[in-house]
PDB file of N, CA and C in Angstrom:
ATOM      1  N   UNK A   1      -3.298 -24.010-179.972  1.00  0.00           N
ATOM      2  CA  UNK A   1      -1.882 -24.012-179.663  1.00  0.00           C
ATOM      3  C   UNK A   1      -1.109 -23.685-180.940  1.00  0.00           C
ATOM      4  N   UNK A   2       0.097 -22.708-181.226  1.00  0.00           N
ATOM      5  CA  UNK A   2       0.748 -22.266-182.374  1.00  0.00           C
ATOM      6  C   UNK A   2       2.013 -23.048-182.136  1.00  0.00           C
ATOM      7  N   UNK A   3       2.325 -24.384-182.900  1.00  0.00           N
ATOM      8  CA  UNK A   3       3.447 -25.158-182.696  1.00  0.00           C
ATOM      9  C   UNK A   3       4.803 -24.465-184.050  1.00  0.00           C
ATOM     10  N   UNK A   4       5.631 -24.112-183.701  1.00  0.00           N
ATOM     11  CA  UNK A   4       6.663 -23.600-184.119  1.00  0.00           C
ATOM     12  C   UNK A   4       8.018 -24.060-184.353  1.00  0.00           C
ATOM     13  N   UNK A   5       8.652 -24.282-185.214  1.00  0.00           N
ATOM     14  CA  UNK A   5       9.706 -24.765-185.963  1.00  0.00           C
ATOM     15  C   UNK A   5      11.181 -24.182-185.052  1.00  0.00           C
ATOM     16  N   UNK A   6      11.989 -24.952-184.239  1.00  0.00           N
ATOM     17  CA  UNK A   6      13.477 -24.323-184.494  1.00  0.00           C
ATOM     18  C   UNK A   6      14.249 -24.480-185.921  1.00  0.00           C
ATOM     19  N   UNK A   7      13.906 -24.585-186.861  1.00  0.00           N
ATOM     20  CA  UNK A   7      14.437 -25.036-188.460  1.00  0.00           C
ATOM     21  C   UNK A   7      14.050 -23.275-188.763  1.00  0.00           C
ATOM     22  N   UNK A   8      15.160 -22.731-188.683  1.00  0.00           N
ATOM     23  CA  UNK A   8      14.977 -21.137-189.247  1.00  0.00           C
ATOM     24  C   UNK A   8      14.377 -21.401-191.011  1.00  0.00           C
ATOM     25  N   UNK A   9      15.039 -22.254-191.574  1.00  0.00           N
ATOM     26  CA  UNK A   9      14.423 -22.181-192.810  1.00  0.00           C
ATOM     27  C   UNK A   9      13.532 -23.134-193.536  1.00  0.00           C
ATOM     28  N   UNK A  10      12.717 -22.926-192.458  1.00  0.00           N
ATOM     29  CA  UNK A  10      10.950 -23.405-192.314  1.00  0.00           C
ATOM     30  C   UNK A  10      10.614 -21.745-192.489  1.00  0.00           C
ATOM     31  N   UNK A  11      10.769 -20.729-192.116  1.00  0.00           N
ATOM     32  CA  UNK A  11      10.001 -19.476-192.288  1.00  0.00           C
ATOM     33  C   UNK A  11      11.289 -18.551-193.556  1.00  0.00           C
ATOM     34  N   UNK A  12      10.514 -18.327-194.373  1.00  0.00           N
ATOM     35  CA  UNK A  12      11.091 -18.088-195.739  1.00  0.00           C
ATOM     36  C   UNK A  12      11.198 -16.687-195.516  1.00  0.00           C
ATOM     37  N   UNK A  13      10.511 -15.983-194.893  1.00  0.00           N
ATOM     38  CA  UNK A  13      10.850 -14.084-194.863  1.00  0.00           C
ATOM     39  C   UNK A  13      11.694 -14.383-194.033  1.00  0.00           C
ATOM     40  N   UNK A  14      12.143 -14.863-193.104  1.00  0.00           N
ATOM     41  CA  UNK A  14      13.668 -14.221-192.243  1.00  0.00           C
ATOM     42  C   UNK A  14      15.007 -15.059-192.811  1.00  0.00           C
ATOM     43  N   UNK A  15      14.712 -16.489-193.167  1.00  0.00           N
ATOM     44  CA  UNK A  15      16.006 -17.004-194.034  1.00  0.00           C
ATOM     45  C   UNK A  15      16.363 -17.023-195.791  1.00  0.00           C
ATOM     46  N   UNK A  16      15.832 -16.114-196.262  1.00  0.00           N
ATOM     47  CA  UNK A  16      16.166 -15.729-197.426  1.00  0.00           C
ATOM     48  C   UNK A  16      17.778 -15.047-197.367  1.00  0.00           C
ATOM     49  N   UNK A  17      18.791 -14.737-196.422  1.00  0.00           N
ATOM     50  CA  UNK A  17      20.104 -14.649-196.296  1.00  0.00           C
ATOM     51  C   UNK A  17      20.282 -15.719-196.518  1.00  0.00           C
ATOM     52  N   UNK A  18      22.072 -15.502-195.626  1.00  0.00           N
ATOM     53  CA  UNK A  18      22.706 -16.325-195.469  1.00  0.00           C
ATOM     54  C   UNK A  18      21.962 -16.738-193.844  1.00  0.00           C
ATOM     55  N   UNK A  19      22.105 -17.967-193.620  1.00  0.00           N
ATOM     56  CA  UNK A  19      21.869 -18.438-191.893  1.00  0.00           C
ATOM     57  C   UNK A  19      23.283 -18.636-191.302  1.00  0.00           C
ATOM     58  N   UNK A  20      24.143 -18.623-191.915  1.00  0.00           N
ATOM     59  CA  UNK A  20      25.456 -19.398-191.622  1.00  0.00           C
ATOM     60  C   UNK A  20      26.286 -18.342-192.232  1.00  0.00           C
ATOM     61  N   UNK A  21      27.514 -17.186-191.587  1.00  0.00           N
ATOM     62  CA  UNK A  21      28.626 -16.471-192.013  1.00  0.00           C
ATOM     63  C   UNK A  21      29.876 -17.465-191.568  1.00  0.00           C
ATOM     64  N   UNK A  22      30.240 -17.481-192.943  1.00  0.00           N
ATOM     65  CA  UNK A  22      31.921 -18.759-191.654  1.00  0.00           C
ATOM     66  C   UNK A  22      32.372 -17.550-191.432  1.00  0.00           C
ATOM     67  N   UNK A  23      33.224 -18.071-189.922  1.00  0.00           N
ATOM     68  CA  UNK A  23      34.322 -16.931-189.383  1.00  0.00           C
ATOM     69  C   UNK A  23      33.582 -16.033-188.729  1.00  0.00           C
ATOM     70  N   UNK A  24      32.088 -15.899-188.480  1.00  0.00           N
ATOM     71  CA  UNK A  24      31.284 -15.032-187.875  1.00  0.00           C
ATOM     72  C   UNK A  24      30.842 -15.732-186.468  1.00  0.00           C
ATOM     73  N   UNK A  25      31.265 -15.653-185.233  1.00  0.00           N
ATOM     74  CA  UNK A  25      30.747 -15.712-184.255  1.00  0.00           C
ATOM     75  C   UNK A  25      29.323 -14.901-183.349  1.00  0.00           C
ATOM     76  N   UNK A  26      27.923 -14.979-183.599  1.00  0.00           N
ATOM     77  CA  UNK A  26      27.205 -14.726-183.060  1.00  0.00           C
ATOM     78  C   UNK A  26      27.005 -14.186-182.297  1.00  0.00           C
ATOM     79  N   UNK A  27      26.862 -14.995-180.571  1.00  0.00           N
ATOM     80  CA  UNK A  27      27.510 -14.544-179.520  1.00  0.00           C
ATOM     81  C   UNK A  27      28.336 -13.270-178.972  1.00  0.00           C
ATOM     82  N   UNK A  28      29.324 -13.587-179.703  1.00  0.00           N
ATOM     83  CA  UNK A  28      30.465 -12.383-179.899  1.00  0.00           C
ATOM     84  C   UNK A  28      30.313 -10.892-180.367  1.00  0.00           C
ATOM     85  N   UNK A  29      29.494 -11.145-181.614  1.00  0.00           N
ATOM     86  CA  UNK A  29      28.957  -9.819-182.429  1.00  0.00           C
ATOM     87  C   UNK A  29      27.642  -9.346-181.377  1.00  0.00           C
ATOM     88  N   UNK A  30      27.020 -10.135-180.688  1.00  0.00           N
ATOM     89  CA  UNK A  30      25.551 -10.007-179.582  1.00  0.00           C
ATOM     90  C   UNK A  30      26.569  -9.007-179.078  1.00  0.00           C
ATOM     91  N   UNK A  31      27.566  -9.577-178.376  1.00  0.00           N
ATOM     92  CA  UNK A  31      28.101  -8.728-176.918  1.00  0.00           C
ATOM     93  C   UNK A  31      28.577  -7.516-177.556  1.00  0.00           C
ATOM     94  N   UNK A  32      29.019  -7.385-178.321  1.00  0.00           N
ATOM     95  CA  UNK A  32      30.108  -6.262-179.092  1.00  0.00           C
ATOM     96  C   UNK A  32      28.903  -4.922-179.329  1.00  0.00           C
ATOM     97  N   UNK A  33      28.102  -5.373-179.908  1.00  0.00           N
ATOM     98  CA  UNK A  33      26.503  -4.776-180.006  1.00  0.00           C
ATOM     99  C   UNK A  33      26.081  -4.251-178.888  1.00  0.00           C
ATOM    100  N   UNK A  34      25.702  -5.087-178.038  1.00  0.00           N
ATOM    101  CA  UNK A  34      25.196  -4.274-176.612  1.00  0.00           C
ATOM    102  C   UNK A  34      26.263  -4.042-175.864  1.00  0.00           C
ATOM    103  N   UNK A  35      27.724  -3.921-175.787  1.00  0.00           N
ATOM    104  CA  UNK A  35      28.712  -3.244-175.416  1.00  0.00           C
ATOM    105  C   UNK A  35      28.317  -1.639-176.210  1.00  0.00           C
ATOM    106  N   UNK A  36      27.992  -1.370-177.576  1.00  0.00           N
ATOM    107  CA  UNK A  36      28.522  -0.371-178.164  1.00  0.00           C
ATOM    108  C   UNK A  36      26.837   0.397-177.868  1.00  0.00           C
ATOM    109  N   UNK A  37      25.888  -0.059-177.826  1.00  0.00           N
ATOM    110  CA  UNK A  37      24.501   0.445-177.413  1.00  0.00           C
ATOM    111  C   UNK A  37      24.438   1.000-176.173  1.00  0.00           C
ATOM    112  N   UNK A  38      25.267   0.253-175.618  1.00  0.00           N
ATOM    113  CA  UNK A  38      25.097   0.980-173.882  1.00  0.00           C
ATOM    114  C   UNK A  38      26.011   2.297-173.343  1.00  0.00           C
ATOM    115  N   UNK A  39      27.210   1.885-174.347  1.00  0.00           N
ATOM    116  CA  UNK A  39      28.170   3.392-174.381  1.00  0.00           C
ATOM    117  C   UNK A  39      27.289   4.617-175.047  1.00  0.00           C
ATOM    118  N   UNK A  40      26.616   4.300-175.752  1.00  0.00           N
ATOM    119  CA  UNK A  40      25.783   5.532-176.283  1.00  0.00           C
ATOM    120  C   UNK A  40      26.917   5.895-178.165  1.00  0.00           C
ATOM    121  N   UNK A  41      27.686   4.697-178.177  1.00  0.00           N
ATOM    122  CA  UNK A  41      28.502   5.072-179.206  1.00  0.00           C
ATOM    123  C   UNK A  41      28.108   4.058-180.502  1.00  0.00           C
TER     124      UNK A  41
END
C-alpha cells in the first residue's frame, strides 16, 4: 500500500515555491484557465 501525505511540503520537488500567493485565488485562476483552453485562445 503507498500511504501519501496531504502536507504538500512533505514532497520537496513540487513545494520548493511559494504554496501560498496572498490575493491569489486558486479556484478562480482553475476556471479562468479552462475558460481560456477551451476558447482555443
Amino acid at each position: 500500500m503507498c500511504l501519501l501525505s496531504n502536507d504538500i511540503n512533505d514532497y520537496y520537488f513540487v513545494s520548493q515555491g511559494k504554496t501560498t500567493i496572498p490575493g491569489v485565488d486558486d479556484g478562480e485562476e482553475c476556471a479562468l484557465t479552462d475558460v481560456r483552453i477551451q476558447s482555443g485562445s
